[in-house]
C-alpha atoms as a PDB file:
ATOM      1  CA  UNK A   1      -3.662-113.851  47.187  1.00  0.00           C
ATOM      2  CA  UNK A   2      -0.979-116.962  47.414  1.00  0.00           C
ATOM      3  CA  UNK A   3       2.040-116.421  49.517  1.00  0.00           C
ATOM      4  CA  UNK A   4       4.940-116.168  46.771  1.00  0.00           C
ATOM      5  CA  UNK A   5       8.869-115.417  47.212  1.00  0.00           C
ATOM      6  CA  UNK A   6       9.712-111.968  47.712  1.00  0.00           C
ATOM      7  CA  UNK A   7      10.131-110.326  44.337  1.00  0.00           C
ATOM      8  CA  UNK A   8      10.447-106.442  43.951  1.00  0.00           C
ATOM      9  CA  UNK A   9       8.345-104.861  42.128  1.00  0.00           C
ATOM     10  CA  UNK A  10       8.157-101.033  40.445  1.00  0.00           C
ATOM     11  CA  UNK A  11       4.658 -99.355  40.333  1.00  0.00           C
ATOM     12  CA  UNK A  12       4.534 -96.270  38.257  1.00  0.00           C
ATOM     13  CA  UNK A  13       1.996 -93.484  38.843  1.00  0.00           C
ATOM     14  CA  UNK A  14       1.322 -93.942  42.987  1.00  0.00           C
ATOM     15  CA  UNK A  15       1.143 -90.519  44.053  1.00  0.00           C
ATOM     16  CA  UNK A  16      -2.297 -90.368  44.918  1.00  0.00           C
ATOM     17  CA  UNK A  17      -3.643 -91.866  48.260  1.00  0.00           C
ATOM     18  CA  UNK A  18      -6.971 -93.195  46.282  1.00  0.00           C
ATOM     19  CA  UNK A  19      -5.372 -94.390  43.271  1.00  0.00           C
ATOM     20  CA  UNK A  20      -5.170 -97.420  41.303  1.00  0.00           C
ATOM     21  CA  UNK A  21      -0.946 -97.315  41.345  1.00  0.00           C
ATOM     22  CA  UNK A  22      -1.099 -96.902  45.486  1.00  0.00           C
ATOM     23  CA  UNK A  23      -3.751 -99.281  45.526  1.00  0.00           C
ATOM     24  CA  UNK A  24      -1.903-101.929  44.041  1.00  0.00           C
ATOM     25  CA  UNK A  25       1.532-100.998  45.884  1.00  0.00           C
ATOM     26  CA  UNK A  26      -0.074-101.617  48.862  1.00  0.00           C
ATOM     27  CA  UNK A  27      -1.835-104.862  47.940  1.00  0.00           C
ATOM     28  CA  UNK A  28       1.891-106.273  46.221  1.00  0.00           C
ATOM     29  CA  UNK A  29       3.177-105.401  49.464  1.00  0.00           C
ATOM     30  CA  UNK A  30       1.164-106.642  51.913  1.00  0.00           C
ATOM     31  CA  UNK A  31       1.850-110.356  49.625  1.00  0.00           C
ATOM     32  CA  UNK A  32       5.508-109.416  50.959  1.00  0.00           C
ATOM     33  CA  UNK A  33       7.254-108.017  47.776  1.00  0.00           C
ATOM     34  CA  UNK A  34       9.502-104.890  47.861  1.00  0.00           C
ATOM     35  CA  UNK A  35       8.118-101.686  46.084  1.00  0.00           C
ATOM     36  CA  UNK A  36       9.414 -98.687  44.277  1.00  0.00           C
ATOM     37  CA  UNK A  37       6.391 -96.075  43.746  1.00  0.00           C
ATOM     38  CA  UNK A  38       6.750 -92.937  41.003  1.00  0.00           C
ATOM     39  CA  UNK A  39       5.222 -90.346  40.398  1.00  0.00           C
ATOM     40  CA  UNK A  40       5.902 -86.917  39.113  1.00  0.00           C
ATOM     41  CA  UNK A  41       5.476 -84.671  42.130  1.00  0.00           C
ATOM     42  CA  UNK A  42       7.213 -84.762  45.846  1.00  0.00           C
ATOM     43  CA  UNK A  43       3.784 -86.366  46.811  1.00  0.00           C
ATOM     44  CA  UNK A  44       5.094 -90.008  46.536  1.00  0.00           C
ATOM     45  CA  UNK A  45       7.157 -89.631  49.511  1.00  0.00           C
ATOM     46  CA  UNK A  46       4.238 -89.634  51.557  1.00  0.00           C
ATOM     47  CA  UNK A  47       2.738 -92.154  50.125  1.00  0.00           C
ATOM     48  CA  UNK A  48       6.668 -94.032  50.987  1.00  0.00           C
ATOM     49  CA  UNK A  49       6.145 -93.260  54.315  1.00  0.00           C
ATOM     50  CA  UNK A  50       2.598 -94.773  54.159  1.00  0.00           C
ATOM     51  CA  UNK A  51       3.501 -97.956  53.018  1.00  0.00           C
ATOM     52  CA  UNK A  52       6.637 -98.021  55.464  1.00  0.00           C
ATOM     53  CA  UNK A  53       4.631 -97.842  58.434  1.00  0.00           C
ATOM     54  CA  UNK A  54       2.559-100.796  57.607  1.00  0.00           C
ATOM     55  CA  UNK A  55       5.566-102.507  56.870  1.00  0.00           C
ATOM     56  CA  UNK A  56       6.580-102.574  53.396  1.00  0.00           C
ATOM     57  CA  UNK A  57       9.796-102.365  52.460  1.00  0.00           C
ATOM     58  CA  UNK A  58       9.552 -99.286  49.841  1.00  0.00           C
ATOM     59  CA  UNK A  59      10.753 -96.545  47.987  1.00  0.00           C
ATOM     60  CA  UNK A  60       9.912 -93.650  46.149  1.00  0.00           C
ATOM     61  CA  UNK A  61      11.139 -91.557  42.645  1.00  0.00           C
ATOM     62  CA  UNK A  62      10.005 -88.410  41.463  1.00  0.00           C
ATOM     63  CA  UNK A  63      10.049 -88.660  37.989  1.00  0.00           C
ATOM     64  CA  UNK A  64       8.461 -87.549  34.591  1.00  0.00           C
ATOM     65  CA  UNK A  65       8.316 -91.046  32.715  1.00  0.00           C
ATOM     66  CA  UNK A  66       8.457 -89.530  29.298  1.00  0.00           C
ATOM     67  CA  UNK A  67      11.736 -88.926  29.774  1.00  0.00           C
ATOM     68  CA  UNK A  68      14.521 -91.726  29.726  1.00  0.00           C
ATOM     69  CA  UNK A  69      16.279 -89.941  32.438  1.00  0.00           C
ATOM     70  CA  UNK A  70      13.384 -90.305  34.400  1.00  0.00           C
ATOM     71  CA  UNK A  71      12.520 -94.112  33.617  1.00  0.00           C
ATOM     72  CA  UNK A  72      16.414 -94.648  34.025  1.00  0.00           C
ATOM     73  CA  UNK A  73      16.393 -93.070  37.738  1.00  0.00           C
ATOM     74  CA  UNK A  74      13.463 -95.170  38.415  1.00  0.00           C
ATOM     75  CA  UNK A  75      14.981 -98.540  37.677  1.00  0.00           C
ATOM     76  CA  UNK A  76      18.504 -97.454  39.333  1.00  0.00           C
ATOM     77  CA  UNK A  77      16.345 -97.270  42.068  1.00  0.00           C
ATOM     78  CA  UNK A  78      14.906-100.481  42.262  1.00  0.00           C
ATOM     79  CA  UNK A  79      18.326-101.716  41.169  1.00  0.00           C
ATOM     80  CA  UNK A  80      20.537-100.147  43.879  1.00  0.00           C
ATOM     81  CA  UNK A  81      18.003-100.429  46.960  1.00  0.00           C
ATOM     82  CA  UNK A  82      16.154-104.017  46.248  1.00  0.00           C
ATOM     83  CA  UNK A  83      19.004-105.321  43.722  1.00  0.00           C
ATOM     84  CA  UNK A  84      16.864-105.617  40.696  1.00  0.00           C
ATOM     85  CA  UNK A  85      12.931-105.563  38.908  1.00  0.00           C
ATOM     86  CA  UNK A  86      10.737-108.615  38.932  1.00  0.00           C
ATOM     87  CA  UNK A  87       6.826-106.983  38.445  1.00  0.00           C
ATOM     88  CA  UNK A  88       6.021-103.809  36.559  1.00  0.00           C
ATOM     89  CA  UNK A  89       3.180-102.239  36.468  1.00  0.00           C
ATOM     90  CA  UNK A  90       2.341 -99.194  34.148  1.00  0.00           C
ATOM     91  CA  UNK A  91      -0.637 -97.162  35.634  1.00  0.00           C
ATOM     92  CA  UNK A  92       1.015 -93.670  35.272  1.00  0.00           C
ATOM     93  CA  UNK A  93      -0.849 -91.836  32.803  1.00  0.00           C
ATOM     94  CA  UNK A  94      -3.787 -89.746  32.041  1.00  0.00           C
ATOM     95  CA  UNK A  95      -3.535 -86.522  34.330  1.00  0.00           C
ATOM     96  CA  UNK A  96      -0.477 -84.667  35.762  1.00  0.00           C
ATOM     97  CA  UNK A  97      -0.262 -82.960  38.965  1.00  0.00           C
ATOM     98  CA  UNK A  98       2.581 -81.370  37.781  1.00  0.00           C
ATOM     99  CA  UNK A  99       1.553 -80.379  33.816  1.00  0.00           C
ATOM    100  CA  UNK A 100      -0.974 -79.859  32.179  1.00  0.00           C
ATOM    101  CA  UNK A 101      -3.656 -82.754  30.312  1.00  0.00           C
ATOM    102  CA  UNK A 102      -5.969 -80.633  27.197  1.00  0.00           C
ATOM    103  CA  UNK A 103      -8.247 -83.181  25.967  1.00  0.00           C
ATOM    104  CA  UNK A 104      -9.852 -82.617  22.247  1.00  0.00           C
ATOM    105  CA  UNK A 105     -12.611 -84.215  19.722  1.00  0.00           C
ATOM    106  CA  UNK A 106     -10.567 -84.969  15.725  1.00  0.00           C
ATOM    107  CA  UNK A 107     -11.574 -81.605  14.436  1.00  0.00           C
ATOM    108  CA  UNK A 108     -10.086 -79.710  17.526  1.00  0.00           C
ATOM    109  CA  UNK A 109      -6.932 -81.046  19.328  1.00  0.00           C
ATOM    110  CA  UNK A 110      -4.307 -79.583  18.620  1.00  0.00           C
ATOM    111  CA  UNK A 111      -1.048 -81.546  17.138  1.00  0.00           C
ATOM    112  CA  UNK A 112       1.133 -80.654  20.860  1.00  0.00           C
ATOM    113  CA  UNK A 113      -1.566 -81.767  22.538  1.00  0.00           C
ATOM    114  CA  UNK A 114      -2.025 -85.291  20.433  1.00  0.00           C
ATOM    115  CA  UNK A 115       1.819 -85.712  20.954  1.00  0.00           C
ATOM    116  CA  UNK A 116       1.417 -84.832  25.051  1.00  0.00           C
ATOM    117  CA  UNK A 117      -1.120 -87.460  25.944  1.00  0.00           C
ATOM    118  CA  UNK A 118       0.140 -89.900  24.061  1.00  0.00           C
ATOM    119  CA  UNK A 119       3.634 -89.455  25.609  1.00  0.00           C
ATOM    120  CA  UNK A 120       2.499 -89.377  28.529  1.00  0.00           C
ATOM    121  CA  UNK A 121      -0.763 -92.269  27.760  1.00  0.00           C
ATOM    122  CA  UNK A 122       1.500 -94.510  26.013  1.00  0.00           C
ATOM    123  CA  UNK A 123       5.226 -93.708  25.519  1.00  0.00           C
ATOM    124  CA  UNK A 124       5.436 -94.237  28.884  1.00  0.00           C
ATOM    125  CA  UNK A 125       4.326 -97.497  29.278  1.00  0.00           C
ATOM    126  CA  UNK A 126       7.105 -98.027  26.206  1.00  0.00           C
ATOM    127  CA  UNK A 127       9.745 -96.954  27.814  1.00  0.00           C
ATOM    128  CA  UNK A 128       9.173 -98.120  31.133  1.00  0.00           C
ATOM    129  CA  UNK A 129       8.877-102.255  29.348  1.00  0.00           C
ATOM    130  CA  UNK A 130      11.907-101.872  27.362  1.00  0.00           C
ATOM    131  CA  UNK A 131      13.961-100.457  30.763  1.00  0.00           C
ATOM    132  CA  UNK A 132      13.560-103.516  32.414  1.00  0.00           C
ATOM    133  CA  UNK A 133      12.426-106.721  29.900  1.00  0.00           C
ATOM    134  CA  UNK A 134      16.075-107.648  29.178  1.00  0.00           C
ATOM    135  CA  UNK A 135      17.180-108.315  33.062  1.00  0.00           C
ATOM    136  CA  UNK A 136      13.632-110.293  33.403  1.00  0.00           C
ATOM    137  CA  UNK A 137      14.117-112.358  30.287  1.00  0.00           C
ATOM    138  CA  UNK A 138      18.400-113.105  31.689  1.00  0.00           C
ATOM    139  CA  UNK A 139      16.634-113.927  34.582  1.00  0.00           C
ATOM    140  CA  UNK A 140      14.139-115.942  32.786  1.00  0.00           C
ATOM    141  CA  UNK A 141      11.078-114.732  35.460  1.00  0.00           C
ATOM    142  CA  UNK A 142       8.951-111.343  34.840  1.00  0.00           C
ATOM    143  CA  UNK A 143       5.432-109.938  35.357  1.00  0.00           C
ATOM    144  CA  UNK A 144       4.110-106.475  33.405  1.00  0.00           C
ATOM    145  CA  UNK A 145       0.509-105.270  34.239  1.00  0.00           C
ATOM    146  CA  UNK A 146      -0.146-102.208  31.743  1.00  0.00           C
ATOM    147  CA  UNK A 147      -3.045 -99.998  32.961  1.00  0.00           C
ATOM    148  CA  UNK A 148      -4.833 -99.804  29.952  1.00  0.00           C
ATOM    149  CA  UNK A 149      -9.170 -98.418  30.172  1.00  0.00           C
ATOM    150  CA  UNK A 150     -12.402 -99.506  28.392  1.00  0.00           C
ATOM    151  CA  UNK A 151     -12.071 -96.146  26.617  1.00  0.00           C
ATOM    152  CA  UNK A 152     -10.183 -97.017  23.573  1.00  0.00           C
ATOM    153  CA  UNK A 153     -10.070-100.681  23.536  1.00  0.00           C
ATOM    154  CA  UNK A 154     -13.683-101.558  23.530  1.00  0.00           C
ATOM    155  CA  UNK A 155     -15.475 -98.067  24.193  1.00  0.00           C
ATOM    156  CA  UNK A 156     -15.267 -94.203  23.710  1.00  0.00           C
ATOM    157  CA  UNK A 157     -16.722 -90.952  24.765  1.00  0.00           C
ATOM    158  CA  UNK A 158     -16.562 -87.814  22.844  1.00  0.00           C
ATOM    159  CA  UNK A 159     -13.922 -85.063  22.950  1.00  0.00           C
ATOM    160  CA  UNK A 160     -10.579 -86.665  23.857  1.00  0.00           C
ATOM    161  CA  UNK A 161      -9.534 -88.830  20.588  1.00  0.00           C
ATOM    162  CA  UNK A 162      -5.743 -88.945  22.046  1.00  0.00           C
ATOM    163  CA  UNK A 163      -6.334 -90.486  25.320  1.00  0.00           C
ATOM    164  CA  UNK A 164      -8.587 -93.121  23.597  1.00  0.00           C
ATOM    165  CA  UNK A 165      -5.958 -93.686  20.863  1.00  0.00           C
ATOM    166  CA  UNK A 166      -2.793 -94.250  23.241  1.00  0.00           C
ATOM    167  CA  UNK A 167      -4.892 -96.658  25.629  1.00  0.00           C
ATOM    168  CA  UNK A 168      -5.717 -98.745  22.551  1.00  0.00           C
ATOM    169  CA  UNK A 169      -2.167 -98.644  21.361  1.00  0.00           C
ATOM    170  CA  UNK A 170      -1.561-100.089  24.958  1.00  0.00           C
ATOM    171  CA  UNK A 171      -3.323-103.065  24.183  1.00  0.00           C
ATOM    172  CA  UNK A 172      -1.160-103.726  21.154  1.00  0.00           C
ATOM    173  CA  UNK A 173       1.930-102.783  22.904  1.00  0.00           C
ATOM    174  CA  UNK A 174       0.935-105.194  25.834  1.00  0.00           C
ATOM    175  CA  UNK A 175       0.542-108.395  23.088  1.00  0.00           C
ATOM    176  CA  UNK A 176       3.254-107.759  20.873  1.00  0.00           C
ATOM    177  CA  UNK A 177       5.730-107.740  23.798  1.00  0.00           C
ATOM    178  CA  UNK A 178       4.084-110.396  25.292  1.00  0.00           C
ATOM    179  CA  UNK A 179       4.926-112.400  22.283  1.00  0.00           C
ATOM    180  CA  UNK A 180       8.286-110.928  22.690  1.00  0.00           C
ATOM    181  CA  UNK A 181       8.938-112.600  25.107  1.00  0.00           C
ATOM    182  CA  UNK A 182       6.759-115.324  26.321  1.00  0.00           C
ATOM    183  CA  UNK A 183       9.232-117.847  25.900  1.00  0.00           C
ATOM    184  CA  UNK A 184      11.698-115.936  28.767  1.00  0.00           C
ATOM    185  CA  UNK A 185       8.904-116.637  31.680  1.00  0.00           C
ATOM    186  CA  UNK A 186       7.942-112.912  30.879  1.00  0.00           C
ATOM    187  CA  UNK A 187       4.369-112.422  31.039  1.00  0.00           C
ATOM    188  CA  UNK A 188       2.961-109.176  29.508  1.00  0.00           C
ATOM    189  CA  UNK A 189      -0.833-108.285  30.458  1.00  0.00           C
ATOM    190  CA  UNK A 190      -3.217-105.400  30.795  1.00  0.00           C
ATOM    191  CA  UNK A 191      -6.546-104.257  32.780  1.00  0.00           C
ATOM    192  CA  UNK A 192      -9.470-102.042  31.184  1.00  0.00           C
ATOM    193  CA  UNK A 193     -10.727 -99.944  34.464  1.00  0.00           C
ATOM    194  CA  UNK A 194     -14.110 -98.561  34.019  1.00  0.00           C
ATOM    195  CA  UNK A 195     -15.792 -95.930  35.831  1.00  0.00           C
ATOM    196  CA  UNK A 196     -13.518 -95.990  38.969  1.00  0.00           C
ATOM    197  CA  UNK A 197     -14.042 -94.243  41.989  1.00  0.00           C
ATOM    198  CA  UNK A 198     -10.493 -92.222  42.252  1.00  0.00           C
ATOM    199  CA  UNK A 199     -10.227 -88.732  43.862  1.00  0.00           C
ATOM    200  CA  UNK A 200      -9.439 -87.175  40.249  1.00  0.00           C
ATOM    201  CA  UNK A 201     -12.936 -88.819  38.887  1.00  0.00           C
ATOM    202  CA  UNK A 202     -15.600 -86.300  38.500  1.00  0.00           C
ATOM    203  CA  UNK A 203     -19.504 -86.075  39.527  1.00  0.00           C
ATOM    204  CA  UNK A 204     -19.960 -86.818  35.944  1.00  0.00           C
ATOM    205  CA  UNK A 205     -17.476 -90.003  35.877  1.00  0.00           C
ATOM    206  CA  UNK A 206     -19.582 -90.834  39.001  1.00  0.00           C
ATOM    207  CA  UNK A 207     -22.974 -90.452  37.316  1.00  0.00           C
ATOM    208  CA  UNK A 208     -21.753 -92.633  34.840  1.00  0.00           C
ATOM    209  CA  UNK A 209     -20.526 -95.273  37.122  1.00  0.00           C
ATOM    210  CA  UNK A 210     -24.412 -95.785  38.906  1.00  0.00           C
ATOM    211  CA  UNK A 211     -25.200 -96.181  35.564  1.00  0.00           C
ATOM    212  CA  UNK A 212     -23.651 -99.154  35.164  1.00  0.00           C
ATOM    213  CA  UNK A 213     -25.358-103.150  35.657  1.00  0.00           C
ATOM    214  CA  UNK A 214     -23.435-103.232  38.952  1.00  0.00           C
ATOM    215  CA  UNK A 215     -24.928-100.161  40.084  1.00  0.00           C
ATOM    216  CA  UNK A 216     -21.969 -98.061  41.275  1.00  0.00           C
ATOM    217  CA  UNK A 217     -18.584 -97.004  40.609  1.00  0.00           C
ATOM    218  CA  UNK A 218     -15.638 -99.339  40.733  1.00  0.00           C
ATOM    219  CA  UNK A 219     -13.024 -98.868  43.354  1.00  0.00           C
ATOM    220  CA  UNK A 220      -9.064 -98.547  43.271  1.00  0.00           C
ATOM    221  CA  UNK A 221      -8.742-101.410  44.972  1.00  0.00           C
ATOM    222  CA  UNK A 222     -11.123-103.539  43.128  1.00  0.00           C
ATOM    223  CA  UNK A 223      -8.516-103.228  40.406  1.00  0.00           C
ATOM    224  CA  UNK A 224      -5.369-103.046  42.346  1.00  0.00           C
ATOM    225  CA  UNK A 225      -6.465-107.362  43.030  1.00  0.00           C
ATOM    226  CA  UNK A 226      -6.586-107.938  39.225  1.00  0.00           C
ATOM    227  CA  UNK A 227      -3.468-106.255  38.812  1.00  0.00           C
ATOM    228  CA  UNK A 228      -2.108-108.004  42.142  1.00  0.00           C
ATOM    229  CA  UNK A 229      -3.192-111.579  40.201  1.00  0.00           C
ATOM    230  CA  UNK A 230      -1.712-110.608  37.085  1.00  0.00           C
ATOM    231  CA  UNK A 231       1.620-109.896  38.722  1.00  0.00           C
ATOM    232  CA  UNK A 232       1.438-113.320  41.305  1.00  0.00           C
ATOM    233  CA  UNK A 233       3.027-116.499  40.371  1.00  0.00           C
ATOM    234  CA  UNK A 234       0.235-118.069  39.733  1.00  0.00           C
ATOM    235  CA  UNK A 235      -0.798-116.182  36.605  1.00  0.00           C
ATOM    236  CA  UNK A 236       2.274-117.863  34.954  1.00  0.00           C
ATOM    237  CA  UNK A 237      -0.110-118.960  31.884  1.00  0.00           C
ATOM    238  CA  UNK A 238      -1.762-115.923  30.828  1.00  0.00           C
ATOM    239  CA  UNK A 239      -0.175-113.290  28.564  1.00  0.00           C
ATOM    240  CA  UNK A 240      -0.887-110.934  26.248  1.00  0.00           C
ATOM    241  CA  UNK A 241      -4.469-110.901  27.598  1.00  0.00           C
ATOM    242  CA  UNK A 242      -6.768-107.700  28.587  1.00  0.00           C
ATOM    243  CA  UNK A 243      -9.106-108.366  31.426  1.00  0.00           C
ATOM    244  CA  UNK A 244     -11.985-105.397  31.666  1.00  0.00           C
ATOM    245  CA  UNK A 245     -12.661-104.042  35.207  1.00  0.00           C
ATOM    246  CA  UNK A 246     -15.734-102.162  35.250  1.00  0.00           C
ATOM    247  CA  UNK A 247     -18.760-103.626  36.147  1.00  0.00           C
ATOM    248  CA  UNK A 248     -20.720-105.192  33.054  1.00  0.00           C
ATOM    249  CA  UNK A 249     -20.800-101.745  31.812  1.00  0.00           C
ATOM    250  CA  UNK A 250     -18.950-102.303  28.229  1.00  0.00           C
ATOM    251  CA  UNK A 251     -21.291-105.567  27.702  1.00  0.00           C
ATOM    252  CA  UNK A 252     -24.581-103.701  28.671  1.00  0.00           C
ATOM    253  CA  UNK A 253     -26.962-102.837  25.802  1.00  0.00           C
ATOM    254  CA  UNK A 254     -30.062-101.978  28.021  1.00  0.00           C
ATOM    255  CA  UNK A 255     -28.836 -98.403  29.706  1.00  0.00           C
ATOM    256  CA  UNK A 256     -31.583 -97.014  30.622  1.00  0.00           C
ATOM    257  CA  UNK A 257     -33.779 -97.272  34.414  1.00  0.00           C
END
């Protein structure tokens, strides 16, 4: 990555040490910028002391994100300890430590389920944007990375129609507000993760990965550098774009070995 100014940046969904959101806090602070990690369980404070003894300047927020009170404490956060938000990136999402996640084919979910994972899938992400877009477009500089997946946007698997609906609807939500605001300095982008290698994937998920051209599972941190790049200076040209992490799997029409 190229050195850039110190910027502060809010990464939500960190809590887990093998993750994709404390993958990425760690590689935006290593580049120097000031981070403030989320997640919805006490957790995050370790991964606060984590980053703090490699020295990054961070903090942590316990927070359920599908709540404005939560999204609000989050950016009074980054406003009160760093002075403001420069890089977002959405990655909380999917499963809860804290709740609970029912996945469901059409003919099955139920309608509080459909409305939980895409709160939680989706809203989020919403909420989280519209927080802190008007202080990056007054300061005419801004970087969102939405964590988006191949399931939705360009794939699916049976038996959980919700999660694959709300990570398409992040695509949509990540080029509408990019044209939004394009013309602020605000750039608005997402990544696809494959078959990633996370603690909370299962022997399935991992099946699947060594199924891929590549051979293997992706990593956390294999994404966290797309997402790094997306939120750099340097990507000051691309917006509203949705670059796929996962191996060649999506493009693959020969699956078998």
């Amino acid at each position: 990555m190229t050195t850039q100014r110190q910027r502060v940046a809010i990464i939500t969904g960190a809590g887990s040490a093998h993750g994709i959101g404390f993958a990425a806090a760690r590689l935006l602070g290593a580049d120097g910028n000031r981070v403030v990690i989320t997640s919805t369980t006490d957790r995050i404070f370790e991964r606060v002391a984590e980053l703090r003894a490699a020295g990054i300047r961070a903090e942590g927020v316990v927070a359920d994100l599908t709540e404005q009170a939560g999204v609000d404490a989050v950016v009074a956060c980054a406003s009160d300890a760093f002075g403001g938000v420069d890089i977002l990136v959405n990655n909380a999402g999917m499963t809860s430590m804290s709740g609970w996640y029912a996945s469901g084919a059409i003919d099955g979910l139920s309608l509080d389920h459909w409305h939980a994972s895409i709160e939680r899938n989706l809203t989020t992400s919403f909420l989280m944007i519209r927080a802190v877009v008007a202080s990056m477009q007054a300061a005419g500089y801004g970087r969102i990375v939405n964590v988006s997946s191949v399931s939705g946007p360009v794939a699916a698997y049976p038996g959980d129609v919700a999660y694959h609906a709300a990570k398409a609807g992040i695509v949509g939500l990540t080029r509408s507000a990019a044209i939004d605001t394009a013309a602020a300095g605000v750039t608005v982008n997402a990544v696809a993760p494959g078959w990633i290698d996370t603690a909370s994937a299962s022997a399935r998920e991992r099946v699947m990965g060594a199924a891929t051209p590549v051979g293997r599972s992706g990593t956390a941190d294999e994404v966290a550098y797309v997402i790094a790049f997306l939120a750099g200076e340097g990507a000051s040209y691309i917006t509203g774009q949705l670059i796929t992490v996962d191996g060649a799997n999506s493009i693959s029409e020969e699956r078998g070995r």
